[in-house]
Protein backbone atom coordinates (compact mmCIF):
# COMPACT_ATOMS: atom_id res chain seq x y z
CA UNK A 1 97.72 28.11 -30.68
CA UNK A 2 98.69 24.88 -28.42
CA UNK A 3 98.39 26.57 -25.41
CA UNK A 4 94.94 27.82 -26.11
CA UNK A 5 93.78 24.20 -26.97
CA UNK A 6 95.63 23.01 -23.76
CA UNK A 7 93.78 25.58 -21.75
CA UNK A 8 90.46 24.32 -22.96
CA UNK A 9 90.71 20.76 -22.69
CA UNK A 10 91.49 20.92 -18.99
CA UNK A 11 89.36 24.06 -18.41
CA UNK A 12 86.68 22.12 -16.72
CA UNK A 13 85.50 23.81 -13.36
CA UNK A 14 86.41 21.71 -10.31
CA UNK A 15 84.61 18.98 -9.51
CA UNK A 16 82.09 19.40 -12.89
CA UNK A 17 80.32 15.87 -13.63
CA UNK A 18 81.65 15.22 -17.29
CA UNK A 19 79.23 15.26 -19.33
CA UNK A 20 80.01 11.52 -20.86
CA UNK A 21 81.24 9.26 -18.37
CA UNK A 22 82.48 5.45 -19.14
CA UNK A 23 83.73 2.77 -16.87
CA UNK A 24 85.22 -0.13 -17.58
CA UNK A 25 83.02 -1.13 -20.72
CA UNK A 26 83.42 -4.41 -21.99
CA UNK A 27 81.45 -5.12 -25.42
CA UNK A 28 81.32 -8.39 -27.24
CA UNK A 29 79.84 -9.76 -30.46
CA UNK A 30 79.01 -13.63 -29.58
CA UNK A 31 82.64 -14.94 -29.31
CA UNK A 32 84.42 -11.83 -30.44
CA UNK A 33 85.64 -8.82 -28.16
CA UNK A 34 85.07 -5.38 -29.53
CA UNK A 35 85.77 -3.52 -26.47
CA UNK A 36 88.30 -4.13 -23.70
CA UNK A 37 87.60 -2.39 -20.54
CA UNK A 38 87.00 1.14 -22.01
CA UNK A 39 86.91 4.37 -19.63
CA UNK A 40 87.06 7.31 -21.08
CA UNK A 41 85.19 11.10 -19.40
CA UNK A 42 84.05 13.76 -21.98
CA UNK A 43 83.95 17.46 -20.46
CA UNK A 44 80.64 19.55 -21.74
CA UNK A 45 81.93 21.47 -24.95
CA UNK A 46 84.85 19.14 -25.74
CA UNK A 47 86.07 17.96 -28.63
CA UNK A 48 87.52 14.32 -29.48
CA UNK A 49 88.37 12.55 -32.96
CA UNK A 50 88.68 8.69 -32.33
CA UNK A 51 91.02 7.11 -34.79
CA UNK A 52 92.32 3.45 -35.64
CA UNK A 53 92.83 1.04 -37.79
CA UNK A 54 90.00 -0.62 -39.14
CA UNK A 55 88.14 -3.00 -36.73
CA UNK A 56 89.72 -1.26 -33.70
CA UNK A 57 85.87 -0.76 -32.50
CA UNK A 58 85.62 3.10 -32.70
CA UNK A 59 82.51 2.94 -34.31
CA UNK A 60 81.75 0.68 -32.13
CA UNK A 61 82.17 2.58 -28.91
CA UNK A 62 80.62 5.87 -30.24
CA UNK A 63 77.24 3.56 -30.66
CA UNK A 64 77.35 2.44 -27.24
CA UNK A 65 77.11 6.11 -25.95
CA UNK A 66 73.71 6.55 -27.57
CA UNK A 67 72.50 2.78 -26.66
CA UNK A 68 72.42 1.74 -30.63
CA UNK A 69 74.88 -1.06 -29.19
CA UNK A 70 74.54 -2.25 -25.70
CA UNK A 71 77.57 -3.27 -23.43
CA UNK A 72 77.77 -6.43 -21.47
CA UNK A 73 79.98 -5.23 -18.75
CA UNK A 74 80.49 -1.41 -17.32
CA UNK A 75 78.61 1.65 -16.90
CA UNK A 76 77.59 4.64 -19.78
CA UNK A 77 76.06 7.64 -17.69
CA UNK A 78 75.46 10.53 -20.48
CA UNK A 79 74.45 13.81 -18.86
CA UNK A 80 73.73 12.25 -15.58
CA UNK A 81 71.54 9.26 -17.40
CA UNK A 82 72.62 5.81 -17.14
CA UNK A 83 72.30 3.79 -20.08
CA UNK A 84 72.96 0.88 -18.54
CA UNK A 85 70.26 1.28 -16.62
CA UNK A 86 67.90 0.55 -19.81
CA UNK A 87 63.88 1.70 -20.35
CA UNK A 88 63.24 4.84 -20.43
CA UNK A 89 66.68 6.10 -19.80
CA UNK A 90 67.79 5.14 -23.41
CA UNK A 91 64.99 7.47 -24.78
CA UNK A 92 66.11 10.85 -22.96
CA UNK A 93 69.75 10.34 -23.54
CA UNK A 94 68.61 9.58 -27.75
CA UNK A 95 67.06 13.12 -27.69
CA UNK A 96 70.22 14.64 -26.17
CA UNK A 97 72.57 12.95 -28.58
CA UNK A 98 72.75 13.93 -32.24
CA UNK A 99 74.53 11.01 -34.62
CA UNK A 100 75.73 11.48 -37.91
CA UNK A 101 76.83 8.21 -39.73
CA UNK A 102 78.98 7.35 -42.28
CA UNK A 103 75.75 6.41 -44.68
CA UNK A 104 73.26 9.71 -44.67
CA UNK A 105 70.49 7.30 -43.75
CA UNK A 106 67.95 10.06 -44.62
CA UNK A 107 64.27 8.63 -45.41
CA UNK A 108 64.10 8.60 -49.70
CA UNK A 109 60.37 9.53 -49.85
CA UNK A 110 60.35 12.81 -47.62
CA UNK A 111 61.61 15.93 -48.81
CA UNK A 112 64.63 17.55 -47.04
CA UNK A 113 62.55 19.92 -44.79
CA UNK A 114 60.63 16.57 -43.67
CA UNK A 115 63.49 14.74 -43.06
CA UNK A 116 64.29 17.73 -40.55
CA UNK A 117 61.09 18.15 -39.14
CA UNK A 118 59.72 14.87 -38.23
CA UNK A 119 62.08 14.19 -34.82
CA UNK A 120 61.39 17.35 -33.70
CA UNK A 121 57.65 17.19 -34.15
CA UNK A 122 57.36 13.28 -32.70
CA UNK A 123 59.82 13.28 -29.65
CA UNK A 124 59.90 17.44 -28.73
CA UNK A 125 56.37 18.41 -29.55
CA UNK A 126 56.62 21.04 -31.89
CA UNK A 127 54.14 22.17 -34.03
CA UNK A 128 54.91 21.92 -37.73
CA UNK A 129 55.48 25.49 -38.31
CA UNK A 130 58.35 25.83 -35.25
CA UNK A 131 59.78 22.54 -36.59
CA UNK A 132 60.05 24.01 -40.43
CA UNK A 133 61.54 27.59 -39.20
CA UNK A 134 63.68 25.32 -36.82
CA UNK A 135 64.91 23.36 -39.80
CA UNK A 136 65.34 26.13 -42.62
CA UNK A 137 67.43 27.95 -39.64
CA UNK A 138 70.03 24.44 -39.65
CA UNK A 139 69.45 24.11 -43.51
CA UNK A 140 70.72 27.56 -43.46
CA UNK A 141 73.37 26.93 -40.79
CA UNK A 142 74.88 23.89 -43.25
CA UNK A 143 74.35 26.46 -46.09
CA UNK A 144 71.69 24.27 -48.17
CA UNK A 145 68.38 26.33 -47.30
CA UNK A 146 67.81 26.44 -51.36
CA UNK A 147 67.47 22.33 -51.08
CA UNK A 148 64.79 22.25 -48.49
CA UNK A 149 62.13 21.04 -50.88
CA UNK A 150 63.94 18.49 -53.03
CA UNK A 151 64.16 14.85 -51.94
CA UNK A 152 67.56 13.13 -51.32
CA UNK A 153 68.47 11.30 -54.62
CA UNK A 154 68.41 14.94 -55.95
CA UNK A 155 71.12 16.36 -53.76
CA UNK A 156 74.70 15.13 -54.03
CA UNK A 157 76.62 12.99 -51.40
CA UNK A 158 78.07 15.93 -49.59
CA UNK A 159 74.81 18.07 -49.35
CA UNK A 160 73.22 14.89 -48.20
CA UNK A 161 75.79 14.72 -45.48
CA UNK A 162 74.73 18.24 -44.49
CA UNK A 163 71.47 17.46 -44.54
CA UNK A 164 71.77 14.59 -42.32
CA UNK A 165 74.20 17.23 -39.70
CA UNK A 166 71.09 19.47 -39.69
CA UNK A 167 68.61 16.68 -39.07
CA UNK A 168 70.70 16.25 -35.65
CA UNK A 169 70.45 19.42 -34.87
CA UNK A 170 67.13 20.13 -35.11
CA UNK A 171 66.61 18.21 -32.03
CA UNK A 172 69.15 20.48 -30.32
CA UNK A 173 71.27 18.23 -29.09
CA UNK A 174 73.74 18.34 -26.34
CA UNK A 175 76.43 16.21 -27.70
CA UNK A 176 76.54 14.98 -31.63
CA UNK A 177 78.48 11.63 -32.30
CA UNK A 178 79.84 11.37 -36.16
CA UNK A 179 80.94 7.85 -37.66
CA UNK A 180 83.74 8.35 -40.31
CA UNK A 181 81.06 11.55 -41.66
CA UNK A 182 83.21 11.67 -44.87
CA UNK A 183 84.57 8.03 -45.60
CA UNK A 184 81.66 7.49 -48.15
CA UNK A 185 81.84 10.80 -50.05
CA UNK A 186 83.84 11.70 -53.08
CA UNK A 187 87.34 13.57 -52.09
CA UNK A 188 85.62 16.70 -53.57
CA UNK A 189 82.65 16.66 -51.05
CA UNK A 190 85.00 15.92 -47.82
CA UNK A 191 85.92 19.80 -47.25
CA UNK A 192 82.45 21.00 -47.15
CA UNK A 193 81.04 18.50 -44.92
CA UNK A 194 84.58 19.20 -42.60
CA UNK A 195 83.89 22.83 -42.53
CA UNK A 196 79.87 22.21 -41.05
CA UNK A 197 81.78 20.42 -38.69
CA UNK A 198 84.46 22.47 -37.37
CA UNK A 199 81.55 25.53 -37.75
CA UNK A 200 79.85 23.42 -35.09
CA UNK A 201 82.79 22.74 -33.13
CA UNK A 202 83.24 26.46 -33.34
CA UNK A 203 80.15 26.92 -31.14
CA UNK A 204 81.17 25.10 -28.59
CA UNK A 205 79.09 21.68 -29.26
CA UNK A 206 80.43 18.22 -27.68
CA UNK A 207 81.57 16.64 -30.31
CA UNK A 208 82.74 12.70 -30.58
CA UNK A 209 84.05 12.24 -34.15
CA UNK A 210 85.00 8.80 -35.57
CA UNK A 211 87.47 10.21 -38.62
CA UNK A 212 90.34 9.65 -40.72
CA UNK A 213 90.95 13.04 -41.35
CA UNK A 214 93.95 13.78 -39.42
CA UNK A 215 93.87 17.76 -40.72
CA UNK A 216 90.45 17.92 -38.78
CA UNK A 217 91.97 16.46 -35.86
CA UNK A 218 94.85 18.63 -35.61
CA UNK A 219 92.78 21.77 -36.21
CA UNK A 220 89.12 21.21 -34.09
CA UNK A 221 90.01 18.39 -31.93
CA UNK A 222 90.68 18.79 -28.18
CA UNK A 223 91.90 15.61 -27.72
CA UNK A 224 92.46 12.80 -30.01
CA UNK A 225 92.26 9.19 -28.97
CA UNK A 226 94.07 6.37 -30.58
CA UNK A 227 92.46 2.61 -30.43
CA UNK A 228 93.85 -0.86 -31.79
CA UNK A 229 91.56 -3.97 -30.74
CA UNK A 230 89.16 -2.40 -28.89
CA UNK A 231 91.16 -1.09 -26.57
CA UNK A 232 92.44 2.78 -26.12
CA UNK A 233 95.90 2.85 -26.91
CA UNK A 234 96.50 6.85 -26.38
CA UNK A 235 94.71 9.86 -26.13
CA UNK A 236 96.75 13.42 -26.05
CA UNK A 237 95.97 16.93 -27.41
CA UNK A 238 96.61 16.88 -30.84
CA UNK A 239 99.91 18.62 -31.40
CA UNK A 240 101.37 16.35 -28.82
CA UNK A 241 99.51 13.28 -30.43
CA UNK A 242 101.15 13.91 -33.81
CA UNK A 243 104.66 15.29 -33.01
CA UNK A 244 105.25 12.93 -29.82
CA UNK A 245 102.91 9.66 -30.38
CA UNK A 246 104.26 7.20 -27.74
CA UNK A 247 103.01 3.58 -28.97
CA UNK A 248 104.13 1.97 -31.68
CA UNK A 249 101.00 0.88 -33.04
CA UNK A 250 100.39 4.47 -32.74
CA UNK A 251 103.28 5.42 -34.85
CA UNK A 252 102.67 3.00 -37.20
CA UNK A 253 99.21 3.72 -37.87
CA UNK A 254 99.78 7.48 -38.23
CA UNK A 255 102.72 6.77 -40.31
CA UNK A 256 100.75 4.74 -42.79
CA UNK A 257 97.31 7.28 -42.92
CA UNK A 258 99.97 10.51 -43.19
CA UNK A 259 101.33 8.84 -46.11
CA UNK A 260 98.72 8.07 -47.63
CA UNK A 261 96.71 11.54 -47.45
CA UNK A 262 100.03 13.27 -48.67
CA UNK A 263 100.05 11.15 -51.60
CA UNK A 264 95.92 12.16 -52.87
């Protein structure tokens, strides 16, 4: 199994433009740093948890790759667009980048299939007949087409998470960020929002996934990356990452989370 995920990770063709590039971000928040010189190149079709302790500015970075945060020093090109550039460039990198946060964020007073359809229908165009088939087709995909016509405070916290994956994917996006996905739902709702996701990281979707879920690491991710203070610490493949981490804020973070996911 390592050597397949190996394989992949590096598998880029020679001289392919990543498909997330970052140099040298800096990011503050008036006085306070949240990101210390960041670089960090994403191939098409790969796969990377970010993990650290809290404040480390994971969430943060993941933002600044679809322009919900902006950086005060660096460059952020996403498929050939830079963001740093501003205007119109944040716009067409928005529709190319699905995000999935840690609060569903769904709108109350629309029914799932609306929640699903309305992107698709403002930014792509689509009539409202391609954007419902489009929809049921994710709804299906995140196995909660039976749902499409309730509104959100019927579903629970997990389906709502599903929902939310779907409504990302119904702009068909090339890359999908995901901040902590499962840190608000109940421990019985984490494994079916985790299996959506490795499904999707199945087909070969870019994934950047903000997580404490080290078992979802170890099985989906092609590389994990480790940050403390806004900086990254370490990135490796995962079985290296977890049977060889070489920091000791590494060792003692992963020490502590093991622990305490062993002991639920």
């Amino acid at each position: 199994m390592t050597d397949t995920v190996r394989s992949t990770s590096s598998a880029k063709p020679a001289g392919a433009e990543p498909i997330i590039r970052i140099e040298a971000v800096d990011k503050w928040f008036g006085k306070f740093q949240a990101l210390t010189d960041i670089s960090l190149e994403v191939a098409a079709g790969e796969r990377i948890v970010v993990c650290g302790p809290s404040g480390s500015g994971k969430s943060t970075l993941i933002r600044c790759i679809n322009r919900l945060e902006t950086v005060q020093k660096g460059r952020i090109v996403v498929d050939g667009i830079d963001l740093t550039a501003g205007g119109k460039n944040v716009d067409s990198v928005r529709q190319e980048v699905g995000m999935v946060f840690q609060q569903f964020n769904l709108f109350p007073h629309l029914t799932i299939l609306q929640n699903c359809t309305l992107a698709p229908m403002r930014s792509r165009g689509l009539s409202k007949a391609e954007a419902e088939a489009l929809a049921m087709s994710y709804l299906t995909r995140v196995r909660i087409p039976e749902q499409a016509l309730k509104y959100p405070s019927q579903l629970s916290g997990g389906q709502q998470q599903r929902v939310a994956i779907a409504r990302a994917l119904c702009m068909t996006p090339k890359i999908m960020l995901f901040d902590e996905p499962t840190s608000a739902l109940d421990p019985e709702m984490v494994k079916e929002v985790l299996d959506t996701m490795i499904s999707l990281a199945d087909d070969g979707m870019t994934m950047l996934c903000v997580t404490h879920e080290m078992g979802f690491a170890r099985s989906v991710a092609d590389r994990v990356i480790f940050m403390a203070d806004g900086r990254i610490i370490e990135q490796a493949p995962p079985q290296e990452f977890f049977s060889n981490p070489q920091h000791e804020t590494t060792r003692n973070f992963l020490g502590q989370i093991l622990n305490s996911q062993h002991a639920h």
